[in-house]
C-alpha atoms as a PDB file:
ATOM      1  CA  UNK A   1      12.722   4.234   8.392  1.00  0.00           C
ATOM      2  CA  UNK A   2      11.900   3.412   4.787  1.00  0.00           C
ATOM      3  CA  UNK A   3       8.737   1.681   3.862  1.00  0.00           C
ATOM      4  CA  UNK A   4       7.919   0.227   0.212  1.00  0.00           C
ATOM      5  CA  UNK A   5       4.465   0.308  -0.730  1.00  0.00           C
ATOM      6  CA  UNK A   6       3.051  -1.745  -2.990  1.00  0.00           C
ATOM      7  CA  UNK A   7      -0.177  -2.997  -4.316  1.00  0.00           C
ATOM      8  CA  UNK A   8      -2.275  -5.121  -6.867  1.00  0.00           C
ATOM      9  CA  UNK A   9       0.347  -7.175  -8.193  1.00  0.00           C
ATOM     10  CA  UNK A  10      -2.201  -9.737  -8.982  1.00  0.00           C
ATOM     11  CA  UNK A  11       0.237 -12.947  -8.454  1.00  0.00           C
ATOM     12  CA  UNK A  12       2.972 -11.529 -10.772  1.00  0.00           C
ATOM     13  CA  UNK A  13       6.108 -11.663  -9.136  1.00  0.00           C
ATOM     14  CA  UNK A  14       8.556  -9.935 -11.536  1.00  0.00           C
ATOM     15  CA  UNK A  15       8.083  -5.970  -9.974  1.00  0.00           C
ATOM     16  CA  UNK A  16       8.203  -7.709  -6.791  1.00  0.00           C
ATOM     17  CA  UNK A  17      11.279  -9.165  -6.723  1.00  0.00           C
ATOM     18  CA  UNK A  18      13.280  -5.903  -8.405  1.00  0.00           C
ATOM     19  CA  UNK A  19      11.071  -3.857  -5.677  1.00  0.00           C
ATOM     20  CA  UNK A  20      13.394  -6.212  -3.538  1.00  0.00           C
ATOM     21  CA  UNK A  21      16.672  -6.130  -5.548  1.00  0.00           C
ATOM     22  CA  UNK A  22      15.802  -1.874  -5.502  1.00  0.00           C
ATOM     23  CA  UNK A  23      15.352  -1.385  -1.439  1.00  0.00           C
ATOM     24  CA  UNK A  24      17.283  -4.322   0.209  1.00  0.00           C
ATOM     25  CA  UNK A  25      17.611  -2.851   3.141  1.00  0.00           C
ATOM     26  CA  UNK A  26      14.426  -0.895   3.293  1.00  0.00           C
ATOM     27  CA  UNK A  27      13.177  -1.559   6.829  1.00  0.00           C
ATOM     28  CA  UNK A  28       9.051  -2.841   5.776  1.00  0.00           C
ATOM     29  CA  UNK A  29       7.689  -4.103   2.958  1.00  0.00           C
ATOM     30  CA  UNK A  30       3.899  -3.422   2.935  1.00  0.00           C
ATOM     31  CA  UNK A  31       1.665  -4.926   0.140  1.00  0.00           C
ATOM     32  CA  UNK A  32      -2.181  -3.378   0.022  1.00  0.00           C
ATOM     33  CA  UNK A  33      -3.790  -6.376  -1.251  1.00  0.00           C
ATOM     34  CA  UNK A  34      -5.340  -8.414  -4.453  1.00  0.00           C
ATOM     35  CA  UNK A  35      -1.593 -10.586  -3.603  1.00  0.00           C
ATOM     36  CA  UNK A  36      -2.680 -13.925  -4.861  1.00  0.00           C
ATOM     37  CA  UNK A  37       0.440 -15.126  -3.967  1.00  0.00           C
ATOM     38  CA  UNK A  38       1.663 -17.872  -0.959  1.00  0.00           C
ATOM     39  CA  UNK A  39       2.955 -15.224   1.860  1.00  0.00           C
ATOM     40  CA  UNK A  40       5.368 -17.203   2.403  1.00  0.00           C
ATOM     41  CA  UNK A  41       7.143 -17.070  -0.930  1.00  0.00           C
ATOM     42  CA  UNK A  42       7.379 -13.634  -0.136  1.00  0.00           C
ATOM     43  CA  UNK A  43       7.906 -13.183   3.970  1.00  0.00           C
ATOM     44  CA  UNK A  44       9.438  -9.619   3.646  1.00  0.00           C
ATOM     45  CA  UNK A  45       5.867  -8.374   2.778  1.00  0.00           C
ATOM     46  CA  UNK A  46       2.924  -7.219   5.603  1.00  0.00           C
ATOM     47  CA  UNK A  47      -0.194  -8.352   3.115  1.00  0.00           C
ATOM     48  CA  UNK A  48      -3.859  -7.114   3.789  1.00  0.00           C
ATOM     49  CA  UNK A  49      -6.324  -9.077   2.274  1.00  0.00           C
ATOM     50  CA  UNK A  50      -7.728  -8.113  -1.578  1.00  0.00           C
ATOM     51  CA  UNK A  51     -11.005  -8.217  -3.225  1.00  0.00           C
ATOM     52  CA  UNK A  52      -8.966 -10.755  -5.239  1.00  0.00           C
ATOM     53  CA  UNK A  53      -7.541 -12.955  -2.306  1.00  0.00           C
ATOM     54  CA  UNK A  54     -10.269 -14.813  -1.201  1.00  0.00           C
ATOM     55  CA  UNK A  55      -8.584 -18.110  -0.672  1.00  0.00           C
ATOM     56  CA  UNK A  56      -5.826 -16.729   1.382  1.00  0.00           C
ATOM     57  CA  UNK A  57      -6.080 -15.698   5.303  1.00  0.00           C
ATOM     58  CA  UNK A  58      -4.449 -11.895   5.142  1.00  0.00           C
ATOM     59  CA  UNK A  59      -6.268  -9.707   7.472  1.00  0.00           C
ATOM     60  CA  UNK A  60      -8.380  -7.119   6.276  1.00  0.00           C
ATOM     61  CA  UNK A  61      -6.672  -4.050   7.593  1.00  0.00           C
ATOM     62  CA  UNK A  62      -3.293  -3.925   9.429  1.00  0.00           C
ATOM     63  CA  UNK A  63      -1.902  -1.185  11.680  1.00  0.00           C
ATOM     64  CA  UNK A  64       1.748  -0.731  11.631  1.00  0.00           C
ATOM     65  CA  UNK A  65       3.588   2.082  14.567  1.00  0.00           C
ATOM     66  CA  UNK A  66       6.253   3.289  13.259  1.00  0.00           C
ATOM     67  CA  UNK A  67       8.449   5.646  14.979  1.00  0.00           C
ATOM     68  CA  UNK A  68       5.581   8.593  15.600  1.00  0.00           C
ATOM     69  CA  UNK A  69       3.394   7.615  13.601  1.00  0.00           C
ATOM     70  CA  UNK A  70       0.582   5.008  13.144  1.00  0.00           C
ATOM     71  CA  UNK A  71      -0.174   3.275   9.504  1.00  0.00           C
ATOM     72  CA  UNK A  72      -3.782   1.932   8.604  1.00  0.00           C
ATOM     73  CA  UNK A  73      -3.025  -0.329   5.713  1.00  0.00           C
ATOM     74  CA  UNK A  74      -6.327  -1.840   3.782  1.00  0.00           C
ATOM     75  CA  UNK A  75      -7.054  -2.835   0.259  1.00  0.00           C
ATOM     76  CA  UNK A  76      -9.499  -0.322   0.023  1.00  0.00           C
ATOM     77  CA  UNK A  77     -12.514  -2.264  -1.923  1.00  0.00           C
ATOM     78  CA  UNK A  78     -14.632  -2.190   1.481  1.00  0.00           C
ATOM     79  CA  UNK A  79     -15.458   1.502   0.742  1.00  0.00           C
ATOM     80  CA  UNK A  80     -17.597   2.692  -1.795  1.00  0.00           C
ATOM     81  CA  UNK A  81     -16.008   4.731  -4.320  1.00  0.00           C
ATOM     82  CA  UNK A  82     -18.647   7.574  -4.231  1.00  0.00           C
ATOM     83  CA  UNK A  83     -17.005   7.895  -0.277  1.00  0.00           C
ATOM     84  CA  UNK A  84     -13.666   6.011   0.117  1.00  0.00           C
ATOM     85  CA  UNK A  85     -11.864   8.823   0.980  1.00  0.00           C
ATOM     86  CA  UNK A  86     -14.061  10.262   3.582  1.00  0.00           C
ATOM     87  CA  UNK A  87     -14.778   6.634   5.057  1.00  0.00           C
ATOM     88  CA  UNK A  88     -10.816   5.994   5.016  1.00  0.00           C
ATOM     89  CA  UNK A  89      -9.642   9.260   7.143  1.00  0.00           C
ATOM     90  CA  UNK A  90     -12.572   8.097   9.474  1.00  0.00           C
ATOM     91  CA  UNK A  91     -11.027   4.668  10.018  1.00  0.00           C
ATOM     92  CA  UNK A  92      -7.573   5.928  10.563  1.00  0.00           C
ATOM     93  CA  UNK A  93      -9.352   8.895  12.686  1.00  0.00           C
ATOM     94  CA  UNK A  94     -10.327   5.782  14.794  1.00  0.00           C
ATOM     95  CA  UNK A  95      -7.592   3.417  14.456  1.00  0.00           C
ATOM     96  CA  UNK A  96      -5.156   7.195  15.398  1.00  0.00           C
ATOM     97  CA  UNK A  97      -3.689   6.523  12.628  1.00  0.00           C
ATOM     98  CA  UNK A  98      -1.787   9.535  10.183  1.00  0.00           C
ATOM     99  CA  UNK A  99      -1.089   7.738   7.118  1.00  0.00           C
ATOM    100  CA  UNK A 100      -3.423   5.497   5.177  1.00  0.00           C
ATOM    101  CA  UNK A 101      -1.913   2.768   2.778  1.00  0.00           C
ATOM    102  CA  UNK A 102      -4.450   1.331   0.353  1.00  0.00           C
ATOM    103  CA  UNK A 103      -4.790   0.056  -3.249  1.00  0.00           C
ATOM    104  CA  UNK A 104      -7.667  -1.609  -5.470  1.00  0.00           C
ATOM    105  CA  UNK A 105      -7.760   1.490  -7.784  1.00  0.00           C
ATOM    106  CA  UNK A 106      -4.977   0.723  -9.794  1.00  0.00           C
ATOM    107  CA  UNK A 107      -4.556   4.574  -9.574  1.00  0.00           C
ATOM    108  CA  UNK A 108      -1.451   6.176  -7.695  1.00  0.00           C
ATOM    109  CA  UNK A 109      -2.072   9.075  -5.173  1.00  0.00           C
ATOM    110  CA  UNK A 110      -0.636  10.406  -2.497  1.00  0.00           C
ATOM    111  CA  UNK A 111      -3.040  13.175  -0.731  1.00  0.00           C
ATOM    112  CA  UNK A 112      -3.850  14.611   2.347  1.00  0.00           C
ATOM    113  CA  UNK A 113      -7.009  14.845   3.442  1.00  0.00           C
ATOM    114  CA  UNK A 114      -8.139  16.417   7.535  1.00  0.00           C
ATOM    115  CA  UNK A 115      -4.301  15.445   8.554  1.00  0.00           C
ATOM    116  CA  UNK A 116      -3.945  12.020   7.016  1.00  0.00           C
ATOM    117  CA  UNK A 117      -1.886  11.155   4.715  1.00  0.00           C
ATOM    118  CA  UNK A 118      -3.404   8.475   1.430  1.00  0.00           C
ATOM    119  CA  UNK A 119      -1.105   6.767  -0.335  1.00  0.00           C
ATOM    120  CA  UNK A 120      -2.375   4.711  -3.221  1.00  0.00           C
ATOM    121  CA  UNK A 121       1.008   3.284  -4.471  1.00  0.00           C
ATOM    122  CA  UNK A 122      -1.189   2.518  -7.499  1.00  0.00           C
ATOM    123  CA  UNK A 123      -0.845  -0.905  -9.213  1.00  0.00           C
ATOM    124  CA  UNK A 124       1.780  -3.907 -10.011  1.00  0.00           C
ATOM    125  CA  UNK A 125      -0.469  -5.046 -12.876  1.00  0.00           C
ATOM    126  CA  UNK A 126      -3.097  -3.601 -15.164  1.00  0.00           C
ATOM    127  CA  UNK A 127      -2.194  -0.272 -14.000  1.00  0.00           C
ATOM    128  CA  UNK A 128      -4.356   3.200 -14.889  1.00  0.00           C
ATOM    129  CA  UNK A 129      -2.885   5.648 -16.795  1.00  0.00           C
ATOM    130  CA  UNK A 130       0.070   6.070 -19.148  1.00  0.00           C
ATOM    131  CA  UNK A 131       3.149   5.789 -16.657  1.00  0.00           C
ATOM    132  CA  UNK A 132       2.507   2.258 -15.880  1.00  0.00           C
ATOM    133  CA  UNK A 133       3.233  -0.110 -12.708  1.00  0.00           C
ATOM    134  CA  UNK A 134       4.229   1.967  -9.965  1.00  0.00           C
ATOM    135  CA  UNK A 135       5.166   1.866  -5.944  1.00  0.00           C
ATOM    136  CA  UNK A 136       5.525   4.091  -3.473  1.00  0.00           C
ATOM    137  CA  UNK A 137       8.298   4.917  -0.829  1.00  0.00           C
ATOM    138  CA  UNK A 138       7.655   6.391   2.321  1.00  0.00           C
ATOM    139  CA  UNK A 139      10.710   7.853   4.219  1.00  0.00           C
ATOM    140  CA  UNK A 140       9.882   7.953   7.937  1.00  0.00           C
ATOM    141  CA  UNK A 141      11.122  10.337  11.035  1.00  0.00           C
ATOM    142  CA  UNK A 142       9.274  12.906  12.524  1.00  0.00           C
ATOM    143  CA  UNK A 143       7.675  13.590   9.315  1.00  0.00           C
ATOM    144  CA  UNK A 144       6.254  11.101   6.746  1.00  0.00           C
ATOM    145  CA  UNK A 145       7.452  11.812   3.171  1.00  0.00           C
ATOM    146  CA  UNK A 146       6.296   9.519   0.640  1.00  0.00           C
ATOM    147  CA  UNK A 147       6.650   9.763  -3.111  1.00  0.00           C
ATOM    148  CA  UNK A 148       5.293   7.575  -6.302  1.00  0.00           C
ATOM    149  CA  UNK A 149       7.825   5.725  -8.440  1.00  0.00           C
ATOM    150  CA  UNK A 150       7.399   4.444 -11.686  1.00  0.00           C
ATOM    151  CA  UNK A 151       8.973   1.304 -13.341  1.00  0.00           C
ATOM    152  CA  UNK A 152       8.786   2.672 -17.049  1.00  0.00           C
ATOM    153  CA  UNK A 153      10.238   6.221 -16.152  1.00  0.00           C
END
C-alpha cells in the first residue's frame, strides 16, 4: 500500500494537485491539517482538522488500519511543544496505533520513538528550513517504510 502524506498546505492547491499528478494510483491520500480548503474539491484526501481550519468540520484525529498496522493521524497543535512527542506515542500507545502522522511544525521528520513511528511530512507552504515544501510517502506491508520528499530537490 502506498500512502502520501501531506500537511499545512494552507489553501494552496498547486503541490496538491502535482502530489496527485506524482502518485495516481497511490492507494490514500492523508492530509495532517491547517487544509483551508472545501474537502470536497479535493475527495482523494483523509483531512484532520488544523489550528488553521476552524470553519471546516474535519475531525481532530483520524485512525486509519492499514494492512498490519494502525495510523493515528492529527495536526499536532493540541500538544505542547515542550512534550508533543511524548504526548503523541501516548495517544497512539492508546489508540494501538504504530505510526503517527502529524504536521503544524512546518518541519519534516520521520523518527521513532518507544516503537512508533512520527512522520511530520513537514509543510506545503511556509516551510522550515532550506529544502522547501515537502511530503512524505509511506510504503506499506509488513513493515512501514516512509521517506521525506522534496519539491525543490
Amino acid at each position: 500500500m502506498v500512502v502520501v502524506v501531506v500537511s499545512d498546505s494552507h489553501g494552496r492547491t498547486a503541490y496538491l494537485d502535482e502530489i496527485l499528478k506524482r502518485y495516481s494510483t497511490a492507494d490514500y491520500f492523508i492530509h495532517c491539517g491547517d487544509f483551508l480548503l472545501n474537502q470536497k474539491d479535493y475527495p482523494q484526501f483523509r483531512v484532520v482538522l488544523g489550528n488553521n481550519d476552524e470553519a471546516n468540520s474535519y475531525p481532530e484525529q483520524l485512525i486509519l488500519d492499514i494492512g498490519k498496522h494502525r495510523l493515528l493521524v492529527v495536526h499536532g497543535h493540541q500538544y505542547p511543544s515542550a512534550k508533543r512527542d511524548q504526548q503523541l506515542v501516548k495517544r497512539a500507545k492508546a489508540c494501538n496505533a504504530d505510526v503517527v502522522c502529524f504536521g503544524h511544525t512546518h518541519v519534516p521528520r520521520k523518527e521513532y520513538l518507544d516503537e512508533v513511528l512520527l512522520i511530520n511530512p513537514g509543510a506545503l507552504w511556509r516551510c522550515i528550513g532550506k529544502k522547501g515544501p515537502s511530503y512524505a510517502v509511506l510504503n506499506i506491508d509488513d513493515e512501514v517504510h516512509a521517506k521525506i520528499h522534496y519539491f525543490n530537490s
